[in-house]
Protein backbone atom coordinates (compact mmCIF):
# COMPACT_ATOMS: atom_id res chain seq x y z
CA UNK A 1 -9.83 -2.93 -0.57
CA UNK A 2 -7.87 -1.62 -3.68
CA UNK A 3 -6.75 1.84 -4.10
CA UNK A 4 -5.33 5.04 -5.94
CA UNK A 5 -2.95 6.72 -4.25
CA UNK A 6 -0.88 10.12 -5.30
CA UNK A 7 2.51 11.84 -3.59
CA UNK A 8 3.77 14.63 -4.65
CA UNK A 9 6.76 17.15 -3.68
CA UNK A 10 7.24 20.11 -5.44
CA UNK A 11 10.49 21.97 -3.42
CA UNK A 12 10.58 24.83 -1.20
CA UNK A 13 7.37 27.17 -0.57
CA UNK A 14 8.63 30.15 -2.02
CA UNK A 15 10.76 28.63 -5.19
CA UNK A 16 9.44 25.38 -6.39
CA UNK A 17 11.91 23.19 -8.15
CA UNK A 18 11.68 22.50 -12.04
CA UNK A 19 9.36 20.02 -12.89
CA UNK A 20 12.38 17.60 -13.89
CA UNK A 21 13.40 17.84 -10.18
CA UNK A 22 9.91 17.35 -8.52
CA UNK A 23 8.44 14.08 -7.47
CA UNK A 24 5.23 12.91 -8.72
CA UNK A 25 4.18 9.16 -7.99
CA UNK A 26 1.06 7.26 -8.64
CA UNK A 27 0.19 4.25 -6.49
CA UNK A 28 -1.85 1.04 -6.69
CA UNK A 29 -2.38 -0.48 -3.39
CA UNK A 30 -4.41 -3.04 -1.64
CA UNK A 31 -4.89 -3.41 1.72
CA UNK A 32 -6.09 -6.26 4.13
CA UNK A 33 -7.25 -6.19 7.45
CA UNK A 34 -7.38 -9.82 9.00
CA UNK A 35 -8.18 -10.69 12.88
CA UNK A 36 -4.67 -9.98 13.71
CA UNK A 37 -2.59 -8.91 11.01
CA UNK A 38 -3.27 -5.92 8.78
CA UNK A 39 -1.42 -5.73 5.23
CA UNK A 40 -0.65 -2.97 2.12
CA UNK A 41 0.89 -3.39 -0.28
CA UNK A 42 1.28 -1.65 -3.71
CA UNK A 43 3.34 -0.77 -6.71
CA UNK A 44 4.18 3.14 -7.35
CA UNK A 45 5.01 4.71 -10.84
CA UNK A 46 7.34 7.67 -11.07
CA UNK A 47 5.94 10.25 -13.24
CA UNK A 48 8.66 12.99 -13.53
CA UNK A 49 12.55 12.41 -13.23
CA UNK A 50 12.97 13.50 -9.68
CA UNK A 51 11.48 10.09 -8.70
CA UNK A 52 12.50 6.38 -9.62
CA UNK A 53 10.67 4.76 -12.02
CA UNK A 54 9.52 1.77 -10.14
CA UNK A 55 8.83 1.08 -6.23
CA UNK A 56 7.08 -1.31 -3.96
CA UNK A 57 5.80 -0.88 -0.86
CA UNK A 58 4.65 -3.96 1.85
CA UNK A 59 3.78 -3.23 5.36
CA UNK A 60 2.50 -5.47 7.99
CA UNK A 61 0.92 -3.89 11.11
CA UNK A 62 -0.66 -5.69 14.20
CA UNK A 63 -2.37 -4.18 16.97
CA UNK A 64 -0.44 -4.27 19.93
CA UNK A 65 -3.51 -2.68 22.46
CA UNK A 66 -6.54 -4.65 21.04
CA UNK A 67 -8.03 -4.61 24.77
CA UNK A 68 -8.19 -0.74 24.28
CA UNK A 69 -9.75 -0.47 21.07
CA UNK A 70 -11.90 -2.55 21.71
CA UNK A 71 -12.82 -0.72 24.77
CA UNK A 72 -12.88 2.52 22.45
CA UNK A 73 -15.23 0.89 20.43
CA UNK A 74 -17.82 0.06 22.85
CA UNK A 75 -17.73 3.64 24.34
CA UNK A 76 -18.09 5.18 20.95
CA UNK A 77 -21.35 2.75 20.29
CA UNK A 78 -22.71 4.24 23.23
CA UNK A 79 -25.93 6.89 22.92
């Protein structure tokens, strides 16, 4: 599955920073779920100077309680 992603941080609450200190990033990401290994990965583009221009992102997950969700799952099919 591919994907958009945005992040954002624009200071304090009550006095947000100038927009040449905020960070803005757009993402492209993918992610992969496989039988025992789930994967994202993506590039991100920094839009405003508080961020850096380029970053990349890859994380690897596994499920370490697949008994439970699986267990979760068949209670949750239930009527």
């Amino acid at each position: 599955m591919a994907a958009v992603e945005e992040y954002s941080d624009f200071g304090p609450l009550k006095n947000f920073l100038p927009v040449s200190d905020q960070f803005h990033e757009v993402w492209a990401v993918f992610d992969h779920a496989g039988k025992s290994v789930n994967i994202e990965a993506g590039v991100g583009v920094g839009v405003t100077g508080g961020t850096d221009r380029l970053t990349f992102k890859l994380m690897v997950a596994r499920d370490l309680n697949p008994k439970l969700k699986a267990i979760a799952a068949a209670r949750s099919s239930r009527p």
